[in-house]
Protein backbone atom coordinates (compact mmCIF):
# COMPACT_ATOMS: atom_id res chain seq x y z
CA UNK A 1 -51.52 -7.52 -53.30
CA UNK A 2 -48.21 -8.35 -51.00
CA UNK A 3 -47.66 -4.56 -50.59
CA UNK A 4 -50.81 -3.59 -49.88
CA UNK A 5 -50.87 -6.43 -47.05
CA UNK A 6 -47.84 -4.67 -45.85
CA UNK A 7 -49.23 -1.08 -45.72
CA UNK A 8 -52.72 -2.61 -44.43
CA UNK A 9 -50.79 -4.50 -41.58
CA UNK A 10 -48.19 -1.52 -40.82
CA UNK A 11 -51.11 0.98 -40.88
CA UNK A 12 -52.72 -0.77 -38.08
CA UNK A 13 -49.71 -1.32 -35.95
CA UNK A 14 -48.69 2.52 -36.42
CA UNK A 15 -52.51 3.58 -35.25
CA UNK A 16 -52.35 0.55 -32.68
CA UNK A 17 -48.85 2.47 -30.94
CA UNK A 18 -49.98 5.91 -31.67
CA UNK A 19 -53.41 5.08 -29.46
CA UNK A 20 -51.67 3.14 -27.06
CA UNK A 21 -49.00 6.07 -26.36
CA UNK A 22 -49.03 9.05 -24.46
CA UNK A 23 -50.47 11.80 -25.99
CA UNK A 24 -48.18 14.86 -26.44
CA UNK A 25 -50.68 18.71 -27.29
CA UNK A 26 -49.15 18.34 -30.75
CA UNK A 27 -50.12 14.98 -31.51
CA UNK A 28 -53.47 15.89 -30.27
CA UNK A 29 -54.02 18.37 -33.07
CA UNK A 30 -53.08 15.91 -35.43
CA UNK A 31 -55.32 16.28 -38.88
CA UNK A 32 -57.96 12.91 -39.19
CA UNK A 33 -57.21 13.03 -42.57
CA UNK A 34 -53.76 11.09 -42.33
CA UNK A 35 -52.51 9.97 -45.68
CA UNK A 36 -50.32 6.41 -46.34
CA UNK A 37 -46.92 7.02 -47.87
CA UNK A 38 -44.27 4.08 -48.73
CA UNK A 39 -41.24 5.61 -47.55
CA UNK A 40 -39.11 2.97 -49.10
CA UNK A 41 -37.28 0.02 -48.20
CA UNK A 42 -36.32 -0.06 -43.92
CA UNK A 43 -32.75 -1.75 -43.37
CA UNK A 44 -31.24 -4.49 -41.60
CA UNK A 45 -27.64 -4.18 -40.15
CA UNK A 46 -25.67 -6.53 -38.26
CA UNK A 47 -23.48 -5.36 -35.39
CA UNK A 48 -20.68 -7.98 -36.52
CA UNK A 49 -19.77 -7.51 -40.10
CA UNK A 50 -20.28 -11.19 -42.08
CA UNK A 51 -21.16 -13.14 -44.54
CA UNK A 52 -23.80 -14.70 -43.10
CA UNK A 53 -25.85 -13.79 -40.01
CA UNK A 54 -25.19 -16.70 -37.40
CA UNK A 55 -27.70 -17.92 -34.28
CA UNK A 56 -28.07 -15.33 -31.87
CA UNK A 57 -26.00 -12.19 -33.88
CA UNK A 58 -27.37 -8.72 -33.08
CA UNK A 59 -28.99 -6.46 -35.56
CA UNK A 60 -30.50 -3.56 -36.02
CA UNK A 61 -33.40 -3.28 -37.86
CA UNK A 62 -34.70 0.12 -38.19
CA UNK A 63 -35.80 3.34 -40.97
CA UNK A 64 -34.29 6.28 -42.61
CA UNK A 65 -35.92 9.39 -42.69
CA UNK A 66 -34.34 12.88 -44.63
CA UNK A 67 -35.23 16.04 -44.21
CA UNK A 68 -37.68 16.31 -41.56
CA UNK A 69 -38.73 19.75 -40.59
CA UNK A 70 -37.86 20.92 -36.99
CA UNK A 71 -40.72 20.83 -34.38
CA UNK A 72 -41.91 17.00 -36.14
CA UNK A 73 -43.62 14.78 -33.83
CA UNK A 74 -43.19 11.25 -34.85
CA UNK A 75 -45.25 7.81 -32.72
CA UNK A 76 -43.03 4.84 -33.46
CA UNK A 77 -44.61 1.10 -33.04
CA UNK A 78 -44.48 -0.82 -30.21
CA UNK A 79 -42.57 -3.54 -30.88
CA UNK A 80 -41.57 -4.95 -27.04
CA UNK A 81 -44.97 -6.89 -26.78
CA UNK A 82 -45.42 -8.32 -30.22
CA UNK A 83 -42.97 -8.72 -33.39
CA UNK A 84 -42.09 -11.34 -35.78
CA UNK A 85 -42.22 -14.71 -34.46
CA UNK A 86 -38.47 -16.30 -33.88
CA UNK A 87 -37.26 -13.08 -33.76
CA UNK A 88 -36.25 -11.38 -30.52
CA UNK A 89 -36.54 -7.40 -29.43
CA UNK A 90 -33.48 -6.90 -27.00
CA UNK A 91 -33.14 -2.95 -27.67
CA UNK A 92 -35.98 -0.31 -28.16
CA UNK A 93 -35.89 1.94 -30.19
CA UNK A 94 -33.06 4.62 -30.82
CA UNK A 95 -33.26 7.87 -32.42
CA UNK A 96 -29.96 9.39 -33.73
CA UNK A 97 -29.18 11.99 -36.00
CA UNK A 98 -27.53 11.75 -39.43
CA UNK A 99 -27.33 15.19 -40.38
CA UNK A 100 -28.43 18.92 -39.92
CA UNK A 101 -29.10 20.63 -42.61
CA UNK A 102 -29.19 25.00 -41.24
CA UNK A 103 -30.19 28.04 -44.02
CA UNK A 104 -28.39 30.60 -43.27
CA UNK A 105 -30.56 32.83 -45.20
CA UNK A 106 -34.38 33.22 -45.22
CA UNK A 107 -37.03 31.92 -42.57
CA UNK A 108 -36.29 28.25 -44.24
CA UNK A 109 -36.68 25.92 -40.76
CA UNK A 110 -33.87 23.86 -40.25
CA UNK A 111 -34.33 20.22 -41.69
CA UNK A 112 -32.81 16.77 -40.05
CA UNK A 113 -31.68 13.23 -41.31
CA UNK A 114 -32.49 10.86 -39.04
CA UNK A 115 -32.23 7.00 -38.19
CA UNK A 116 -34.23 5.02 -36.01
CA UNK A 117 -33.52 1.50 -35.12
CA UNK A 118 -34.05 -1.70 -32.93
CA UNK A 119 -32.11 -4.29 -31.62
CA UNK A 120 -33.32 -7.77 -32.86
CA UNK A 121 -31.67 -11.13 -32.72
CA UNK A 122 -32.58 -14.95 -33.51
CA UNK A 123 -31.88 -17.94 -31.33
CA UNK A 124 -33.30 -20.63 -34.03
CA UNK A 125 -32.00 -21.77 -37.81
CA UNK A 126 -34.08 -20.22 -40.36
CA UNK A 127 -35.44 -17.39 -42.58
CA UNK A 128 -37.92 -14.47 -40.99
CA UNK A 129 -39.84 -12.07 -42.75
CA UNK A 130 -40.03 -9.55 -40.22
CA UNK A 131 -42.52 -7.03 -39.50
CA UNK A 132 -43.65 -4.02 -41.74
CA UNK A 133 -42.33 -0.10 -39.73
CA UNK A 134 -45.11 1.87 -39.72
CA UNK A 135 -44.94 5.39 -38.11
CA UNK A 136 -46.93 8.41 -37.82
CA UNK A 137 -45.24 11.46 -38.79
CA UNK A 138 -47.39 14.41 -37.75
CA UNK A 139 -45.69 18.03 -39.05
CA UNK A 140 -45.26 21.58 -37.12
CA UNK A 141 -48.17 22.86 -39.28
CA UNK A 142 -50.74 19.51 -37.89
CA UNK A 143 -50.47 17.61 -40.81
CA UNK A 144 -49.85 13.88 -40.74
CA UNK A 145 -48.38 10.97 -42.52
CA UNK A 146 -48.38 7.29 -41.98
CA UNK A 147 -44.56 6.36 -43.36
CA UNK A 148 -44.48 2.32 -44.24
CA UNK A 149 -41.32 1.10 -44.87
CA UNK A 150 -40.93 -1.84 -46.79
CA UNK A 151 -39.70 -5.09 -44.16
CA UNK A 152 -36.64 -6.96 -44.84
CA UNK A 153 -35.61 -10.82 -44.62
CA UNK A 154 -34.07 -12.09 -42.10
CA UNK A 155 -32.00 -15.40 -42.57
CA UNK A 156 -29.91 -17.23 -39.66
CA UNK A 157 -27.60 -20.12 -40.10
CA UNK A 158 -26.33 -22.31 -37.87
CA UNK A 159 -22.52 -23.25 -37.74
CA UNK A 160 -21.80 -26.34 -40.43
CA UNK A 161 -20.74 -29.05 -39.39
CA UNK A 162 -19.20 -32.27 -41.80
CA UNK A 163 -20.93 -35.47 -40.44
CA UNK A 164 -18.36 -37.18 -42.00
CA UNK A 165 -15.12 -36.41 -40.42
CA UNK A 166 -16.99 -35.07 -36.85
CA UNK A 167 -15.87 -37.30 -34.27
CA UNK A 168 -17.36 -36.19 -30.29
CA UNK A 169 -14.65 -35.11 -27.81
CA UNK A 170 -15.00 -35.64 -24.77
CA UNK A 171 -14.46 -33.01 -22.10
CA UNK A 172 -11.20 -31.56 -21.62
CA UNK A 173 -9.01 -31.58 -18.14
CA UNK A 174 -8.12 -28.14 -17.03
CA UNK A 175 -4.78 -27.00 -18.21
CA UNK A 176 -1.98 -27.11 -15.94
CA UNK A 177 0.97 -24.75 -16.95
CA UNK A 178 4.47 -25.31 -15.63
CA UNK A 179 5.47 -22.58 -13.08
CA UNK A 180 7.68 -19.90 -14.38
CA UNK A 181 10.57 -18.34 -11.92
CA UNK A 182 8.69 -14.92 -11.83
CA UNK A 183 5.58 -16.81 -9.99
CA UNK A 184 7.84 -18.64 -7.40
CA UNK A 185 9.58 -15.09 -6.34
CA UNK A 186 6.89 -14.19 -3.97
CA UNK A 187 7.24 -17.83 -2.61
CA UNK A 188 11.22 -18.10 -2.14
CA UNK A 189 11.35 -15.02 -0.87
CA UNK A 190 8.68 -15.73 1.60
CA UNK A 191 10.47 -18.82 2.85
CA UNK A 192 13.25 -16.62 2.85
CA UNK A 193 11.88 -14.10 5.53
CA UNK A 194 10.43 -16.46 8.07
CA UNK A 195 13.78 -18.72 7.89
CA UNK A 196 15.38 -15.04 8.97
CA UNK A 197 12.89 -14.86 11.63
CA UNK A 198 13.01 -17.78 12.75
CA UNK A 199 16.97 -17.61 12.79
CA UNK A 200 16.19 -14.60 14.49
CA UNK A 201 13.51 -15.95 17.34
CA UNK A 202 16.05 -18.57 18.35
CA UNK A 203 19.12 -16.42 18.71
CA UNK A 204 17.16 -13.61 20.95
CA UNK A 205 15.70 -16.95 22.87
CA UNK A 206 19.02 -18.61 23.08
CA UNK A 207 20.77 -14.70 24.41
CA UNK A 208 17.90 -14.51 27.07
CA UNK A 209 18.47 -17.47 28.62
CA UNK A 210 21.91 -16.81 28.70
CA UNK A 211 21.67 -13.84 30.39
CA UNK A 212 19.48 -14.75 32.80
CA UNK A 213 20.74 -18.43 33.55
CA UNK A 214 22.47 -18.77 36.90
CA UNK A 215 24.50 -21.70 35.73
CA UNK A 216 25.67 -19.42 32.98
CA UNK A 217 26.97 -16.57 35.14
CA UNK A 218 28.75 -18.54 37.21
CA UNK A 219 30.91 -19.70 33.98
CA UNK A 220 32.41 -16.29 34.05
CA UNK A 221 34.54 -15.29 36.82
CA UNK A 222 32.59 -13.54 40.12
CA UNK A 223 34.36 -10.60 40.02
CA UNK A 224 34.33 -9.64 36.45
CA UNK A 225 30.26 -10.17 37.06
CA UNK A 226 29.94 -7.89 39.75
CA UNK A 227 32.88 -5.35 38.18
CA UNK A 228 30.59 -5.20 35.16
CA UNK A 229 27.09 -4.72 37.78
CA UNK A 230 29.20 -1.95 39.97
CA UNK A 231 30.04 -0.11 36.68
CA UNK A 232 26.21 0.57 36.08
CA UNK A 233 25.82 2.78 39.34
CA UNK A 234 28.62 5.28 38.49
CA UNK A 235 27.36 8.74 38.30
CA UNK A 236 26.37 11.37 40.62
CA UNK A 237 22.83 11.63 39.47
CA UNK A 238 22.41 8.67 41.42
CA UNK A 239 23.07 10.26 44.74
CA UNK A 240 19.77 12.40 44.74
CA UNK A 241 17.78 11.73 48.09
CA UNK A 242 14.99 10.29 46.06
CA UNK A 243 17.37 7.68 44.17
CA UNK A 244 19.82 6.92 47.32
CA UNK A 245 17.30 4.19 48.38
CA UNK A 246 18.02 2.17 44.85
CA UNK A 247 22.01 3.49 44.86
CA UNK A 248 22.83 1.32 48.01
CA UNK A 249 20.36 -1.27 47.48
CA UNK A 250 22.04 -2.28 44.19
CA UNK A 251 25.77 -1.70 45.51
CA UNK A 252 25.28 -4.02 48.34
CA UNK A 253 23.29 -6.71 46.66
CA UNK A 254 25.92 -6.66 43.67
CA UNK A 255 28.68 -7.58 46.76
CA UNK A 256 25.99 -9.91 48.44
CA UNK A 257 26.06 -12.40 44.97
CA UNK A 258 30.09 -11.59 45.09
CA UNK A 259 30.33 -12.79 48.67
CA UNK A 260 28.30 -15.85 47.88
CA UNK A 261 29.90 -16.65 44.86
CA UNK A 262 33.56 -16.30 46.02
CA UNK A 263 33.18 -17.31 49.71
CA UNK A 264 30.82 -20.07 49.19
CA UNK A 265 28.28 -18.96 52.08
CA UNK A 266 24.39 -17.38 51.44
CA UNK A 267 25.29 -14.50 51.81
CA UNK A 268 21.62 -13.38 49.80
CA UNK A 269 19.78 -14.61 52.80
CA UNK A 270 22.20 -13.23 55.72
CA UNK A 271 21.78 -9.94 57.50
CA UNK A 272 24.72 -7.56 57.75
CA UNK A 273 26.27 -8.74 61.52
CA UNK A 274 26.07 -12.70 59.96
CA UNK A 275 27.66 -11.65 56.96
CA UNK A 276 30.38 -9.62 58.94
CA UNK A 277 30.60 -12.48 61.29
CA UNK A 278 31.22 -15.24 58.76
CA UNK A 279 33.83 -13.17 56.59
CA UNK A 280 36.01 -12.64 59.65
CA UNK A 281 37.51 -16.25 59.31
CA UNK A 282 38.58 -15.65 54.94
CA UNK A 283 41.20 -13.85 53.64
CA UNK A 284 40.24 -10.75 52.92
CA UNK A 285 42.05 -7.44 54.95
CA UNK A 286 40.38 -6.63 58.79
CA UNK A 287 40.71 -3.10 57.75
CA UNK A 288 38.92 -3.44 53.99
CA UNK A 289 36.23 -5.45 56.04
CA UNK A 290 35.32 -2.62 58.67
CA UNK A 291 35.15 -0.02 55.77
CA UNK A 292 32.86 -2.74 53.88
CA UNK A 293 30.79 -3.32 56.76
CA UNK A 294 30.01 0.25 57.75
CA UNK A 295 28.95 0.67 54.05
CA UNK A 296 26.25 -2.10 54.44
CA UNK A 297 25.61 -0.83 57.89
CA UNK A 298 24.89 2.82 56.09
CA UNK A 299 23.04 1.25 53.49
CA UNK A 300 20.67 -0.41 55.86
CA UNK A 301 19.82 2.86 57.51
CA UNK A 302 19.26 4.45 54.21
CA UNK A 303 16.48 1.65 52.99
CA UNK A 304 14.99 1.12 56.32
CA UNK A 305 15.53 4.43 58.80
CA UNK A 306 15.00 7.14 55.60
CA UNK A 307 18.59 8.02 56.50
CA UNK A 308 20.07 10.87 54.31
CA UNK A 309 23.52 10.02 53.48
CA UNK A 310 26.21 12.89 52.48
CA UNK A 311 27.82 13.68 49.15
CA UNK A 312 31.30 12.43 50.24
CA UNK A 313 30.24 8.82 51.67
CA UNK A 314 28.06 8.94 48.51
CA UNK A 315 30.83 9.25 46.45
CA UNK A 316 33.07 6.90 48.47
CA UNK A 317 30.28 3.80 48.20
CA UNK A 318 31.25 2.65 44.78
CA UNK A 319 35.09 3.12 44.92
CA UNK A 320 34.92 1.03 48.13
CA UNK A 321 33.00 -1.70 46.77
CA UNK A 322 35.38 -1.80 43.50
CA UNK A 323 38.01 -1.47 45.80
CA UNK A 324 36.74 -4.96 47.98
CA UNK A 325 36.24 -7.12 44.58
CA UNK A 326 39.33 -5.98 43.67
CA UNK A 327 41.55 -7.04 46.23
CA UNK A 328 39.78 -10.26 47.43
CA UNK A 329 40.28 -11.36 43.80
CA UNK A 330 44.02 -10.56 43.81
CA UNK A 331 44.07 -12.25 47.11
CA UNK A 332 42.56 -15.39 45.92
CA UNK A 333 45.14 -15.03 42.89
CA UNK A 334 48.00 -15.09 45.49
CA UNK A 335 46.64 -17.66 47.49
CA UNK A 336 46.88 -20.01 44.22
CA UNK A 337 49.90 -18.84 43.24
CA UNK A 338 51.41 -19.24 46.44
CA UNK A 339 50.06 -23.62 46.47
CA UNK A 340 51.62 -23.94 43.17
CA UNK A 341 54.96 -23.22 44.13
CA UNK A 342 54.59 -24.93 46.99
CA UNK A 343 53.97 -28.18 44.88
């Protein structure tokens, strides 16, 4: 009586599926006359190999089928909307095949082996019978079979666990592993590179406010300042009528900080006749003076009249200015000199 509930029940979810299902031509000409066959026992495999099949393993529960004919239309049961109670569907179904069997002789058509399966699982403790597969097997020639294969048991266990030594835990603190020296590489050298920069940042800082501190250049001697300015304006490419402007600008304003530094007057501030005027009572040479004065004198004709000067007072300007530092320097050297023997 159990089997025949089996075929009765897998019968009518087979004809259930195969009515529910789209209807291919060849199904359509399906014969009426559709006989019952057991097809033997279906099969239950677990994904993870065990023992025992544990709360919410994954399983595939499926058929075996050999040598089906080629051009074999075969309605499978729906299984997504209804199924064994406690038991899950997560995968429909999947067709693969086993083996091909080809004749090489003859019009013999070529025969498969083929497996067809579902993915079931179980969130709850106990033991499922699950359903009957049913299928409908209709042939190239329009002949059909309902295949029943015979369901299998399904038992899930639950983890033991000994009541008498379990004792409740509570929840663990996060981990904390001690820092290994290839993690703190990235760090130390990071510290590394901005000390550098910062090194770096201060020593540019520190240069530019030396360079450009007034109470700094005086520290250094006024005519090895304006030796080192004069040397920048050697060259004859800075004689060109377009540059001439810029030549005799710099030249004189390089002796105008000399003047003021050594002489102790603003000169910066002075025009040519009151620095002329004023130098006329130091030490330096009348003659050196009058050559000095008619280069300022040219200079301001050159930056305010457009005045054109020639190659040769071009290339006199800078020798004459090297020339006045020079000798006012090796005058003022004398001049000490000349009080500490005196003492």
């Amino acid at each position: 009586m159990k089997i025949y509930r089996y075929i009765l029940t897998a019968l009518s979810a087979a004809l259930l599926a195969f009515a529910s299902s789209a209807q291919s031509p060849a199904l359509q000409q399906a014969d009426s006359s559709s006989r019952v066959i057991s097809a033997g026992k279906a099969f239950l495999r677990p994904l993870q190999q065990r023992d025992s099949v544990l709360i919410a393993d994954q399983l595939v529960y499926g058929f075996v089928l050999e040598g089906v004919e080629e051009g074999t239309r075969i309605a499978l049961p729906d299984f997504s909307k209804e199924f064994t109670p406690g038991v899950e569907v997560i995968s429909p179904w999947k067709i693969d095949t086993l083996k091909t069997v080809r004749k090489r002789r003859g019009t013999a058509p070529v025969k498969y082996n083929i497996e067809g399966g579902i993915l079931v699982t179980s969130f709850d403790e106990g033991v499922y019978d699950l359903a009957p597969i049913a299928l409908l097997k209709v042939s190239p020639d329009g002949a059909s079979d309902t295949l029943v294969f015979e369901p299998e048991r399904l038992e899930v266990w639950t983890m033991p666990v000994d009541t008498a030594t379990f004792v409740p835990h509570d929840i663990k603190a996060q981990i904390s592993y001690p820092l290994t020296f290839k993690e703190l590489i990235p760090y130390i050298l990071g510290v590394m590179l901005l000390a550098i920069l910062i090194i770096a940042i201060c020593y540019l800082v520190r240069f530019y406010r030396r360079r450009h501190d007034p109470e700094h250049a005086r520290r250094e001697p006024a005519h090895i300042i304006a030796l080192r300015k004069l040397d920048q304006y050697r060259g004859d490419k800075m004689w060109e009528a377009s540059k001439q402007k810029a030549f005799y600008s710099g030249i004189t304003d390089v002796l105008r900080e000399y003047i003021s530094a050594r002489y102790e007057f603003g000169a910066m501030e002075m025009t040519t006749a009151e620095i002329f005027s004023r130098m006329k009572s130091t030490d330096a040479p009348a003659d050196l003076l009058a050559q000095v004065q008619e280069l300022f004198e040219r200079a301001d004709f050159v930056k305010f009249a457009k005045f054109v000067a020639s190659e040769q007072d071009n290339a006199s300007a800078l020798p004459l200015a090297v020339r006045f530092v020079t000798e006012t320097y090796q005058a003022e050297i004398e001049a000490e000199s000349k009080e500490e023997t005196e003492k």
